[in-house]
Protein backbone atom coordinates (compact mmCIF):
# COMPACT_ATOMS: atom_id res chain seq x y z
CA UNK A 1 0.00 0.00 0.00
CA UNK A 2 3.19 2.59 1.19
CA UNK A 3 4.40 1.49 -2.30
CA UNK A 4 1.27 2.54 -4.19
CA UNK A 5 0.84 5.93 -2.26
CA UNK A 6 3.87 6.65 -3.25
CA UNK A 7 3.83 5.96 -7.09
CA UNK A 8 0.23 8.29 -6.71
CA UNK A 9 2.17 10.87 -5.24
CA UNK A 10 4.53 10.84 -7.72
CA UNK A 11 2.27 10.88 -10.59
CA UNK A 12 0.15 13.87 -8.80
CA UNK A 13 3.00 15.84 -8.55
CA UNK A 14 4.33 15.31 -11.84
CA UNK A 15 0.95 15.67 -13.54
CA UNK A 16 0.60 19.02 -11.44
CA UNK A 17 3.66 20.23 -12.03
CA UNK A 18 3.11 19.82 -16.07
CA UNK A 19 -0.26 21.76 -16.07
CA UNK A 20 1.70 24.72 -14.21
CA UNK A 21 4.25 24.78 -16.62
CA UNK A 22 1.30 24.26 -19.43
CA UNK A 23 -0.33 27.60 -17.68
CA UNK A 24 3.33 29.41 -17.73
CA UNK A 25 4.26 29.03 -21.18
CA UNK A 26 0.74 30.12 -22.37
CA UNK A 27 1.12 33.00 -20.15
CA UNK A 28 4.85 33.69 -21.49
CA UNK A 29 3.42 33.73 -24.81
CA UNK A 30 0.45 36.01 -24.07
CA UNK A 31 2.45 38.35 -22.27
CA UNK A 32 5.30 39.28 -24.10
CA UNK A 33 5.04 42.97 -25.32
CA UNK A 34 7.90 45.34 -27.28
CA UNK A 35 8.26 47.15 -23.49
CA UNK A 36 8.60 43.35 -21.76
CA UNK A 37 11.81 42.77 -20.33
CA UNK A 38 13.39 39.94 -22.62
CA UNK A 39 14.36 37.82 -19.62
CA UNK A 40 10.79 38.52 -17.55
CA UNK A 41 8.25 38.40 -20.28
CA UNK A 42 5.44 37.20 -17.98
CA UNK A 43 6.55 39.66 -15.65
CA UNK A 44 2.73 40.73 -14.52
CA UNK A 45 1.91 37.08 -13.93
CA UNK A 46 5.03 36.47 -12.26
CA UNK A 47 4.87 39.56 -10.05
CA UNK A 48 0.80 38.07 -8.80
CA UNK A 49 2.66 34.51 -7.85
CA UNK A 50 5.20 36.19 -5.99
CA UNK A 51 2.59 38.81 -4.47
CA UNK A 52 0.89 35.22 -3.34
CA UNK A 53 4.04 33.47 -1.75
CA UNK A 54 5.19 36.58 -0.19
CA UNK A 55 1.93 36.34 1.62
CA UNK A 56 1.53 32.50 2.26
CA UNK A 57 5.33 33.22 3.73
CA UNK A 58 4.33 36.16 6.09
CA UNK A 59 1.14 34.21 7.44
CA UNK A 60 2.64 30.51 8.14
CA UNK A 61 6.10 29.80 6.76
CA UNK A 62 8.18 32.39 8.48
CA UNK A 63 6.45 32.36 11.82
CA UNK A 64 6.89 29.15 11.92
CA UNK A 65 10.52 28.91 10.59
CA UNK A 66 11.00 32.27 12.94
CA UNK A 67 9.65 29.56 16.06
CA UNK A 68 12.04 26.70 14.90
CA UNK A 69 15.21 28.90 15.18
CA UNK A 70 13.91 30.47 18.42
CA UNK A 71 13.43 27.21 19.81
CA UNK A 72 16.14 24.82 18.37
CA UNK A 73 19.47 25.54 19.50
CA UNK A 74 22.57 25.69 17.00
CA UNK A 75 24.15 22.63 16.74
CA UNK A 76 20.83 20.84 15.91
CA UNK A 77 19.94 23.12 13.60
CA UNK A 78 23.04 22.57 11.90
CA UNK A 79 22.61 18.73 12.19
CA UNK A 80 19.92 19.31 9.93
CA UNK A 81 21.45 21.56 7.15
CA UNK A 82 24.48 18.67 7.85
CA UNK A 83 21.35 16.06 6.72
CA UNK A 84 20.21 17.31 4.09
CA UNK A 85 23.68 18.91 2.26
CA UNK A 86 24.82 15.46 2.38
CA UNK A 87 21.72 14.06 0.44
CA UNK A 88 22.34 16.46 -2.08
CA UNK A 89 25.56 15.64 -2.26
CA UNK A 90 24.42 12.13 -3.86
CA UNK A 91 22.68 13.91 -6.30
CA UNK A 92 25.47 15.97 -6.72
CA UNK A 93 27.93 13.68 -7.68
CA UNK A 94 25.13 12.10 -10.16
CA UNK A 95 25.19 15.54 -12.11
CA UNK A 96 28.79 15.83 -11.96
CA UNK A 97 28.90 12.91 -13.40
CA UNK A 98 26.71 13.53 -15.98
CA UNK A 99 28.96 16.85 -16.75
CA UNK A 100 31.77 14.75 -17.10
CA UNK A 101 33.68 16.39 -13.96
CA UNK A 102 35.86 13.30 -12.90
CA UNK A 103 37.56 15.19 -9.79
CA UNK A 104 33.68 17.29 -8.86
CA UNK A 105 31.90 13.56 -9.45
CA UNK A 106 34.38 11.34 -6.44
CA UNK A 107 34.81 13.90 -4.45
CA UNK A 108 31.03 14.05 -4.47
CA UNK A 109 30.21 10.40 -3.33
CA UNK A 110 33.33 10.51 -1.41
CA UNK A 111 31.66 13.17 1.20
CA UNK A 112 28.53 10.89 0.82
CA UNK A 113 30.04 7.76 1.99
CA UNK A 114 31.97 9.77 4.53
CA UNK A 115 29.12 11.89 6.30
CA UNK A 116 27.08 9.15 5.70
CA UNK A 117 29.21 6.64 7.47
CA UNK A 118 31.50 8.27 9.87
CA UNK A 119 29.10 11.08 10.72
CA UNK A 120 25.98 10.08 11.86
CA UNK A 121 24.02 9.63 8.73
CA UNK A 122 25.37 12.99 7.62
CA UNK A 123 24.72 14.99 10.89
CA UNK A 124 28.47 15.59 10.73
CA UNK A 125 30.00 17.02 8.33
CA UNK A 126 33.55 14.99 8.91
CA UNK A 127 33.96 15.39 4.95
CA UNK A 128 34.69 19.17 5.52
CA UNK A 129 36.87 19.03 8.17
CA UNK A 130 38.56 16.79 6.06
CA UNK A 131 38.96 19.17 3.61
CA UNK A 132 36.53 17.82 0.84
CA UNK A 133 35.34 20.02 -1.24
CA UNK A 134 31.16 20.39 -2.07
CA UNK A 135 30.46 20.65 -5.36
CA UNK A 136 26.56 21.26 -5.54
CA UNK A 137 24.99 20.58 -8.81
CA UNK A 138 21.12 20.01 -9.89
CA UNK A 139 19.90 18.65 -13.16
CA UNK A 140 18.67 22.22 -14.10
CA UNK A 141 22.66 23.03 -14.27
CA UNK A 142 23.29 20.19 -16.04
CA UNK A 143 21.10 20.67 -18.71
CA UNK A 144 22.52 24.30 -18.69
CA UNK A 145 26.48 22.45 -19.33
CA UNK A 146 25.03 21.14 -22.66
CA UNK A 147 23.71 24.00 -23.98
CA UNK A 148 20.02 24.30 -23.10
CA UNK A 149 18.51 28.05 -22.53
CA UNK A 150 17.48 29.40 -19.14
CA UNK A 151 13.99 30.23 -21.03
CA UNK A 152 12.11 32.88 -19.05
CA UNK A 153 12.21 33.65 -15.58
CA UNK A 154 9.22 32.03 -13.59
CA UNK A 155 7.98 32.99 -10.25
CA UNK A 156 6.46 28.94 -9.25
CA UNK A 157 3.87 29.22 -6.71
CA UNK A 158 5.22 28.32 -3.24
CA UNK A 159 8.53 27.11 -4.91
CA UNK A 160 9.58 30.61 -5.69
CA UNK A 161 11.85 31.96 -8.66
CA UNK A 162 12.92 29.41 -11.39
CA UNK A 163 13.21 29.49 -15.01
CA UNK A 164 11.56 27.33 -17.88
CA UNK A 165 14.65 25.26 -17.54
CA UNK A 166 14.87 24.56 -13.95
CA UNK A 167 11.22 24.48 -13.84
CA UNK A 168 11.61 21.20 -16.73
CA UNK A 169 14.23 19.95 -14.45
CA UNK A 170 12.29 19.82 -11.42
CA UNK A 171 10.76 16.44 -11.74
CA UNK A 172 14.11 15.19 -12.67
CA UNK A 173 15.31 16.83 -9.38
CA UNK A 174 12.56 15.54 -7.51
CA UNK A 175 13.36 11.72 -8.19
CA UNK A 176 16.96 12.65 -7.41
CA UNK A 177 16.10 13.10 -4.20
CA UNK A 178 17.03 10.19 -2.11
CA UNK A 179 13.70 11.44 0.14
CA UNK A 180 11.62 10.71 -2.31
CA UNK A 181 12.64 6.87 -2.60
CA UNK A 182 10.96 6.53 1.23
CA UNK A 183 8.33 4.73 1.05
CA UNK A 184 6.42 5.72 4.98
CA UNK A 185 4.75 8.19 3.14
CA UNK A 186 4.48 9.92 6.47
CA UNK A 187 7.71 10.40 7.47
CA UNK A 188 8.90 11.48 3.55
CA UNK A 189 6.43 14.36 4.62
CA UNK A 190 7.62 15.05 7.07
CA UNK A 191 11.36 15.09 6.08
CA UNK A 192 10.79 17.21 3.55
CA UNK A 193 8.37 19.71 5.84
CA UNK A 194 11.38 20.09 8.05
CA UNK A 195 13.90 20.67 5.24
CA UNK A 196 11.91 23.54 4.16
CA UNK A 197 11.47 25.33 7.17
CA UNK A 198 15.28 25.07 8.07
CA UNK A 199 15.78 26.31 4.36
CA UNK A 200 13.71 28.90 5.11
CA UNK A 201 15.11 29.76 9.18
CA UNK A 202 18.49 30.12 7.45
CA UNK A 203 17.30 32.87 5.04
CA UNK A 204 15.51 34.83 7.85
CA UNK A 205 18.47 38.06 8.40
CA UNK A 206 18.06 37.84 4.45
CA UNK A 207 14.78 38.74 3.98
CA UNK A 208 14.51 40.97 6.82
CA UNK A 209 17.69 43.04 5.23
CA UNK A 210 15.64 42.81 1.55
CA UNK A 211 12.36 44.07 3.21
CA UNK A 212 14.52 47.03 4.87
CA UNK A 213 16.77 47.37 1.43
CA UNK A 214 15.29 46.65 -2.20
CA UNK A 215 12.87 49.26 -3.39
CA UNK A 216 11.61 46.71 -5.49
CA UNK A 217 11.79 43.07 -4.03
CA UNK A 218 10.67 41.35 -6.85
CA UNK A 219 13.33 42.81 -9.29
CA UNK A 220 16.19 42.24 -6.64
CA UNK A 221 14.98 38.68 -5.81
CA UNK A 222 14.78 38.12 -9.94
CA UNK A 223 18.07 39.80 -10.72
CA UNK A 224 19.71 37.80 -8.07
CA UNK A 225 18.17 35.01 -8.81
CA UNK A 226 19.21 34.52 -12.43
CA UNK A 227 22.71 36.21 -11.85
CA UNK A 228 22.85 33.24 -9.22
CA UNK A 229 22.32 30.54 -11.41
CA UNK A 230 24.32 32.18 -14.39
CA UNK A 231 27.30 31.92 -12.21
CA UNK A 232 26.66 28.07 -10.99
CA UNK A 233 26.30 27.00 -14.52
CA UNK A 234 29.91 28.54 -15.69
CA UNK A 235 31.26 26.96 -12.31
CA UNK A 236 31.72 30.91 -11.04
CA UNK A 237 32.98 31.98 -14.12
CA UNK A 238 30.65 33.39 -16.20
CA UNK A 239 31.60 35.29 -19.82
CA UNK A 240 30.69 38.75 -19.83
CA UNK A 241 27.79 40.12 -21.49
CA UNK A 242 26.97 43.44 -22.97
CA UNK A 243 23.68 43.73 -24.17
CA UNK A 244 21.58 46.25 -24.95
CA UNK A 245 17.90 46.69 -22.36
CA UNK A 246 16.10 45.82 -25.56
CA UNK A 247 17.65 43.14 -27.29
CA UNK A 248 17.04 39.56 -26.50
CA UNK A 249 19.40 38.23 -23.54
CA UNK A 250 22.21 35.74 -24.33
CA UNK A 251 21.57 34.10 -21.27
CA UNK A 252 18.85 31.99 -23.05
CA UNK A 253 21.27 30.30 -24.15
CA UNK A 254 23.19 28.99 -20.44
């Protein structure tokens, strides 16, 4: 029965997930105007989503994440960014992989087995101290390597700013996710629950100094955002670009 649950989940979220990106695209397409910004074409939709998590995140997820840093003292909560990081470093070393980053890819599973093994399940980070370097990767920077455009920037309700390529990359991301292969359907919930509110308790100074700040959040959180992942796709070393406001935006194409 855990077994079935899950393969519904799965199938829900995927099927979900396709008829928001169905609803983005058509509103990409609708939207785009000679004054739209080349990267931000659905900018009016995107600005309502973000108008919508901005307020599902004043009313429930930062009081609560707010509460679980109050309450939780340091070293767990850094047991728990310790869990997590070392999950992703799995998935990590599968992208690296995939990138064809020999050195990126073992050093990868080699903080995996370590963390894993020597500390606590990955509630230690021994791989650090042992000077092993992280080297995070998703499948949305993956399929940025070989070539494939960023597409538009998307504002994904409750999962915040993407683009159309992460956005195609989250299912891929999803089943990455070593969580996602529990089958207690209960505690996978719950796992995850908690690894989004300690995402979200470690970004609390940040939004607090963005409220205080940015004139506009929206275009600082969406600058940042793609400048971010333009970075992580060159491996920190982006090629310069000098474009014109009104010309279509290289960056499509990384």
């Amino acid at each position: 029965m855990a077994n079935k649950n899950l393969i519904q989940g799965k199938v829900l979220y995927c099927a979900q997930l396709s008829v928001v990106c169905v609803m983005l695209l058509l509103t990409t397409a609708c939207a785009t105007g000679p004054n739209a910004n080349p990267r931000d074409p659905a900018e009016p939709f995107n600005r309502g989503v973000y108008s919508f998590n901005d307020a599902v995140d004043r009313a429930l997820v930062k009081p609560v994440a707010t509460a679980y840093r109050d309450v939780l003292p340091q070293p767990v909560r850094t047991g728990v960014t310790n869990f997590f990081a070392n999950l992703q470093d799995a998935w990590s070393g599968v992208n690296n992989a995939l990138q064809f980053k020999p050195r990126e890819t073992v050093e990868s599973f080699l903080r995996f087995g370590v963390n894993t093994t020597f500390g606590l399940v990955g509630l230690l980070d021994i791989a650090t101290e042992m000077r092993i370097e992280r080297h995070t990767e998703d499948f949305g920077q993956t399929l940025g390597y070989w070539g494939v455009g960023t597409g538009p920037y998307l504002v994904l309700p409750l999962l915040g700013p993407s683009t159309l390529r992460d956005t195609a990359a989250l299912p891929v991301d999803t089943q990455g996710n070593l969580l996602t292969n529990v089958n207690d359907v209960a505690a996978r919930n719950s796992a995850i629950a908690l690894d989004l509110v300690n995402r979200r308790s470690r970004l609390l100074d940040a939004s607090k100094m963005l409220d205080e700040v940015a004139l506009d959040p929206y275009t600082f959180t969406r600058d940042a955002f793609l400048q971010r992942r333009r970075s992580l796709v060159y491996d920190g070393d982006p090629p310069d670009e000098a474009l014109p406001a009104d010309t279509p935006d290289e960056d499509f194409t990384k």
